[in-house]
C-alpha atoms as a PDB file:
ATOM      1  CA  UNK A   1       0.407   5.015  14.738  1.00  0.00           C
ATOM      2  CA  UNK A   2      -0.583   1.866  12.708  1.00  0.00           C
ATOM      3  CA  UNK A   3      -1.843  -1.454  14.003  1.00  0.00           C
ATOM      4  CA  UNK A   4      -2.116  -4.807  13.240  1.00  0.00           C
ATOM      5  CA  UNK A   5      -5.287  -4.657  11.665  1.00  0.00           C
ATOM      6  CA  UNK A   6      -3.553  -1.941   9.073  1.00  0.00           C
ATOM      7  CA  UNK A   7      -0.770  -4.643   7.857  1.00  0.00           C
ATOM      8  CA  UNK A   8      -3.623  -6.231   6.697  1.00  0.00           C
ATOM      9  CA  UNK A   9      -5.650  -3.503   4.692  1.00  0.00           C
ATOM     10  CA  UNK A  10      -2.707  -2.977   3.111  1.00  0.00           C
ATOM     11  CA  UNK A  11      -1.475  -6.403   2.234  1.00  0.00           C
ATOM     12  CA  UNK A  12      -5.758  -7.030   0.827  1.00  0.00           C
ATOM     13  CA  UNK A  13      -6.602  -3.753  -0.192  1.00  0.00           C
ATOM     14  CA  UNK A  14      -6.392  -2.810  -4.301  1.00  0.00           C
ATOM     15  CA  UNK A  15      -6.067   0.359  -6.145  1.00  0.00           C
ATOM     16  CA  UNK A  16      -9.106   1.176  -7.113  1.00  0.00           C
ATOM     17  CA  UNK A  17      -7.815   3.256 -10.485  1.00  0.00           C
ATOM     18  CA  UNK A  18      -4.870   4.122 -12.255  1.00  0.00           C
ATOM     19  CA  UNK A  19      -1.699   2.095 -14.036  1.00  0.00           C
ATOM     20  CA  UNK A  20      -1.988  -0.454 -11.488  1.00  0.00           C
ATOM     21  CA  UNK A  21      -5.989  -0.449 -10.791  1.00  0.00           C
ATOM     22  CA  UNK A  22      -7.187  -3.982  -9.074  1.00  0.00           C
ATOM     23  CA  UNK A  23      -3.354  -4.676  -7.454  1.00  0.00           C
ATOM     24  CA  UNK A  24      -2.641  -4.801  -4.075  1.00  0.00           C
ATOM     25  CA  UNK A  25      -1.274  -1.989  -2.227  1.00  0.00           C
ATOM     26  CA  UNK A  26       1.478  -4.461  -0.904  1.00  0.00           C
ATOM     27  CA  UNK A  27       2.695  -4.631  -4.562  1.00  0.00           C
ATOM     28  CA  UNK A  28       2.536  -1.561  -5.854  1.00  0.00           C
ATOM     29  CA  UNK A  29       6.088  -0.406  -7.011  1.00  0.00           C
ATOM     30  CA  UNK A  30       7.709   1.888  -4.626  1.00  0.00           C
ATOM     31  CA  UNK A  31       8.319   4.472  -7.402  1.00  0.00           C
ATOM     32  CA  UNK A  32       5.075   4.590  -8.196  1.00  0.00           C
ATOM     33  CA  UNK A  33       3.965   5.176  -4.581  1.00  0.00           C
ATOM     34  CA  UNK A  34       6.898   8.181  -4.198  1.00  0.00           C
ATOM     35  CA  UNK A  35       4.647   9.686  -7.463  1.00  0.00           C
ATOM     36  CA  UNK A  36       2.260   9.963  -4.878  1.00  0.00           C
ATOM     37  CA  UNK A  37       4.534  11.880  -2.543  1.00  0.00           C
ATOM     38  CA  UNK A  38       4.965  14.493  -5.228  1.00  0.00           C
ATOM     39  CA  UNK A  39       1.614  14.953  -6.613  1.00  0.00           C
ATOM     40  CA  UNK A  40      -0.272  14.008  -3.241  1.00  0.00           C
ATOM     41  CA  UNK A  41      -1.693  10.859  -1.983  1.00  0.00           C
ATOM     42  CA  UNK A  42      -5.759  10.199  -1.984  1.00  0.00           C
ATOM     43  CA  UNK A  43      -7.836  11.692   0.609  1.00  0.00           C
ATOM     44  CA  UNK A  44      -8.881   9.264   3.565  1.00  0.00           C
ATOM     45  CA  UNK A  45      -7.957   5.874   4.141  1.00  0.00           C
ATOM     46  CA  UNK A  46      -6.792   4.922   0.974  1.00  0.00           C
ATOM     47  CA  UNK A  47      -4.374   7.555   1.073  1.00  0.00           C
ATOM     48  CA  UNK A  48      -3.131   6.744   4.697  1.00  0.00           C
ATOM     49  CA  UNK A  49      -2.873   3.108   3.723  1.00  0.00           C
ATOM     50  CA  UNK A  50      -0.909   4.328   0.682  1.00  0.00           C
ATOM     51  CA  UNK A  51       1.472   5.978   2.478  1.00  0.00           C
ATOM     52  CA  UNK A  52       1.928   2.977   5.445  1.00  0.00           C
ATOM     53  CA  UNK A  53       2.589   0.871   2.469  1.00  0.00           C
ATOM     54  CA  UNK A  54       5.552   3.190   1.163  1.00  0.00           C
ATOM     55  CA  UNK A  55       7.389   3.186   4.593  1.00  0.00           C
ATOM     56  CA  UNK A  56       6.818  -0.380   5.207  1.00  0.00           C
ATOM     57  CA  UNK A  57       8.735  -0.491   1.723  1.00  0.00           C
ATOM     58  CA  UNK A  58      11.186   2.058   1.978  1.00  0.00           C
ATOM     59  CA  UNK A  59      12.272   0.084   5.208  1.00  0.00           C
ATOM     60  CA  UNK A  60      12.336  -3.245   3.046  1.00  0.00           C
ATOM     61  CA  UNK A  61       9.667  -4.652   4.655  1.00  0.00           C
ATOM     62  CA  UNK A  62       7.022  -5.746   2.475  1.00  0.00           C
ATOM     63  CA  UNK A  63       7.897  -9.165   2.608  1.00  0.00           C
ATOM     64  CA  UNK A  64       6.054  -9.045   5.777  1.00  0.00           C
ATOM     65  CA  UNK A  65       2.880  -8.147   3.992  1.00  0.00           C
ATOM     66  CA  UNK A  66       2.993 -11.420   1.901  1.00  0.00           C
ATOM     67  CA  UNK A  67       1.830 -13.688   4.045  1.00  0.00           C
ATOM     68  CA  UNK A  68      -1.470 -11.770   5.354  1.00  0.00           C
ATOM     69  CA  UNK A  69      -2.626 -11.222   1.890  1.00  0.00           C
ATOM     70  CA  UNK A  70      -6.034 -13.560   1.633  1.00  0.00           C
ATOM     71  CA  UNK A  71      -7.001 -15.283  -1.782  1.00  0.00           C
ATOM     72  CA  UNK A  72      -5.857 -14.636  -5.264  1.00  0.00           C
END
């Protein structure tokens, strides 16, 4: 189960490669996070925050992320 702590890491963490490399998780498109489902996610956190990130969007809740993102 996810926590409080995880709506932040995923509104403040970025990719660290790809298409969208130095975006926040909380905006990556959703298509590009199904990819993911396909092909598989990361190992580790990044992976599991990955994946939080896609339900929170396929439930259309990002907008909840918005305001816990910190700085530009």
């Amino acid at each position: 189960m996810f926590e409080s702590k995880d709506l932040i890491s995923v509104a403040n963490t970025k990719m660290p490669f790809g298409k969208f490399k130095g975006q926040r998780l909380s905006r990556l498109p959703e298509a590009y996070l199904l990819w993911f489902v396909d092909r598989g996610f990361p190992t580790g956190r990044l992976g599991e925050l990955m994946r939080f990130t896609l339900e929170i969007k396929i439930n259309g809740q990002e907008s909840l992320l918005y305001p816990l993102e910190e700085g530009p």
